[in-house]
Protein backbone atom coordinates (compact mmCIF):
# COMPACT_ATOMS: atom_id res chain seq x y z
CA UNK A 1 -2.28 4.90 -14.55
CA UNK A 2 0.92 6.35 -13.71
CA UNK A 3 4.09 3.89 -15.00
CA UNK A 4 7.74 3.80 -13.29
CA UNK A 5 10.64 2.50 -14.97
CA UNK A 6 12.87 -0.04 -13.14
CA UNK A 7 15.26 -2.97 -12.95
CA UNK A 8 14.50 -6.28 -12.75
CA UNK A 9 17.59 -8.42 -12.44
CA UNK A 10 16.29 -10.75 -15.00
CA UNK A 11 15.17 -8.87 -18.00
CA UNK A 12 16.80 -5.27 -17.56
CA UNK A 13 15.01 -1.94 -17.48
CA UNK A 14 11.31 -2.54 -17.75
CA UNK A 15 8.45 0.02 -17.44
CA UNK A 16 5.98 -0.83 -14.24
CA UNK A 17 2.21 0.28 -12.85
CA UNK A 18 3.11 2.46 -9.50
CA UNK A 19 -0.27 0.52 -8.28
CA UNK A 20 1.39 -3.16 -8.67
CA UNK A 21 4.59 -1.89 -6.23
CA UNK A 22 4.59 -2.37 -2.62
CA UNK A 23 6.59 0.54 -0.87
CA UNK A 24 8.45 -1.65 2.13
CA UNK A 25 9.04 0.71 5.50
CA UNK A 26 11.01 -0.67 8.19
CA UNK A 27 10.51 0.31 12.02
CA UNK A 28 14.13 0.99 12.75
CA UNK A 29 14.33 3.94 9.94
CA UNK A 30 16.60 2.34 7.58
CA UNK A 31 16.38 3.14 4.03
CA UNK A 32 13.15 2.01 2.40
CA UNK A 33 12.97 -0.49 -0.57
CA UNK A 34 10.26 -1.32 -3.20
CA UNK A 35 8.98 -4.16 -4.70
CA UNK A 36 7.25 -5.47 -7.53
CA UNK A 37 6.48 -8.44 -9.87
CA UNK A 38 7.96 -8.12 -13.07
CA UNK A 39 5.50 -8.32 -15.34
CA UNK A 40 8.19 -10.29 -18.15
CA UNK A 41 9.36 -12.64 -15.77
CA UNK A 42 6.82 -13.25 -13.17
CA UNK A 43 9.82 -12.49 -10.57
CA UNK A 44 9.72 -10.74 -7.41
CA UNK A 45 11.87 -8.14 -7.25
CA UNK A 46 12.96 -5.99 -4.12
CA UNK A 47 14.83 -2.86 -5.10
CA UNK A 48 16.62 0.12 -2.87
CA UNK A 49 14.15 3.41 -2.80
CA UNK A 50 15.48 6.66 -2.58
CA UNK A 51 13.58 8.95 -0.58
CA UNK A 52 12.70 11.59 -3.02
CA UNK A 53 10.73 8.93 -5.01
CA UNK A 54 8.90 7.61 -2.00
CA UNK A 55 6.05 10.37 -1.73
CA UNK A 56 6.02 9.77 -5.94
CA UNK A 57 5.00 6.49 -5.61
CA UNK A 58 2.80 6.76 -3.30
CA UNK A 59 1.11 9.31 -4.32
CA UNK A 60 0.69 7.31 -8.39
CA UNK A 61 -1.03 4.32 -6.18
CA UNK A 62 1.47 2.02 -4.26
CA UNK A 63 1.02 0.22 -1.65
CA UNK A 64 2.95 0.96 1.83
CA UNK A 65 3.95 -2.59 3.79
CA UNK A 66 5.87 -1.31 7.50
CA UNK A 67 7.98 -4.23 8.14
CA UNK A 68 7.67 -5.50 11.83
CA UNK A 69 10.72 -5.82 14.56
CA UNK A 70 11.89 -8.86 15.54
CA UNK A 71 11.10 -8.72 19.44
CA UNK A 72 12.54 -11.08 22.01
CA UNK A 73 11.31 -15.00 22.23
CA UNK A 74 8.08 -15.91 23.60
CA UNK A 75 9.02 -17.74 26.83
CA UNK A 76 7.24 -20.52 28.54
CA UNK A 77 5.45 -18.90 30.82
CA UNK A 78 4.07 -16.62 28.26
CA UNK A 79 2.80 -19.54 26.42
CA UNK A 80 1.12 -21.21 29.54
CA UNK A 81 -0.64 -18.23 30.05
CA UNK A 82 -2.17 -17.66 26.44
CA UNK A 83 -3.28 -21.44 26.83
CA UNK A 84 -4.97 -20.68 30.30
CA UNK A 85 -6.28 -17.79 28.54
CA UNK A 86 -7.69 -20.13 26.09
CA UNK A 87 -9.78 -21.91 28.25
CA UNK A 88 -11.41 -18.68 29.20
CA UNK A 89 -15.02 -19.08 28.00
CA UNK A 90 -15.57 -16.60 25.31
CA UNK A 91 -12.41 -15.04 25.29
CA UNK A 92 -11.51 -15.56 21.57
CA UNK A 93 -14.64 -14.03 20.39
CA UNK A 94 -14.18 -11.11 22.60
CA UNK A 95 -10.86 -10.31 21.55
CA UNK A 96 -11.72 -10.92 18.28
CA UNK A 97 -14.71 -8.64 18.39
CA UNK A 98 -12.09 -5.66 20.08
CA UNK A 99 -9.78 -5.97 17.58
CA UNK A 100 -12.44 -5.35 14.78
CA UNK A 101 -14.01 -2.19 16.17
């Protein structure tokens, strides 16, 4: 198993498995962090990631998270709809069934 060495705020440089990091992508393109439990501590840790190390890690077994947008509000009418939607015999298990497949 491939091991990276880090920083954890806590206990200073410590050496990691690249299979217990979580590579964290956002939508918008900004720069991409990584994070990890220290395996001293028990912290989380969230650390910057330059991109020539992204592939690396990857590559040795990490995980890749893409972080979500923050959209607009659900409004009121949206939500009287969904529950309308709800009442829909069946419905739930369809939907559930689509997303599955």
């Amino acid at each position: 198993m491939a091991l990276v060495r880090t920083e954890c705020p806590t206990c200073g440089t410590i050496e990691i498995q690249c299979a217990t990091v979580t590579v964290l992508r956002r939508a918008d393109g900004d720069p991409m962090d990584y994070e990890f439990h220290c395996p001293r501590c028990a912290d989380e840790v969230r650390r910057p990631l330059s991109p020539r190390h992204v592939l690396v890690l990857l590559e040795n077994g990490a995980a890749l998270r893409q972080l979500g947008e923050v959209g607009d509000p659900i409004t009121s009418a949206e939500i009287v709809l969904f529950a309308r939607m709800l009442e829909e015999p069946g419905l739930l298990e369809r939907e559930l069934a689509r997303l599955l497949a």
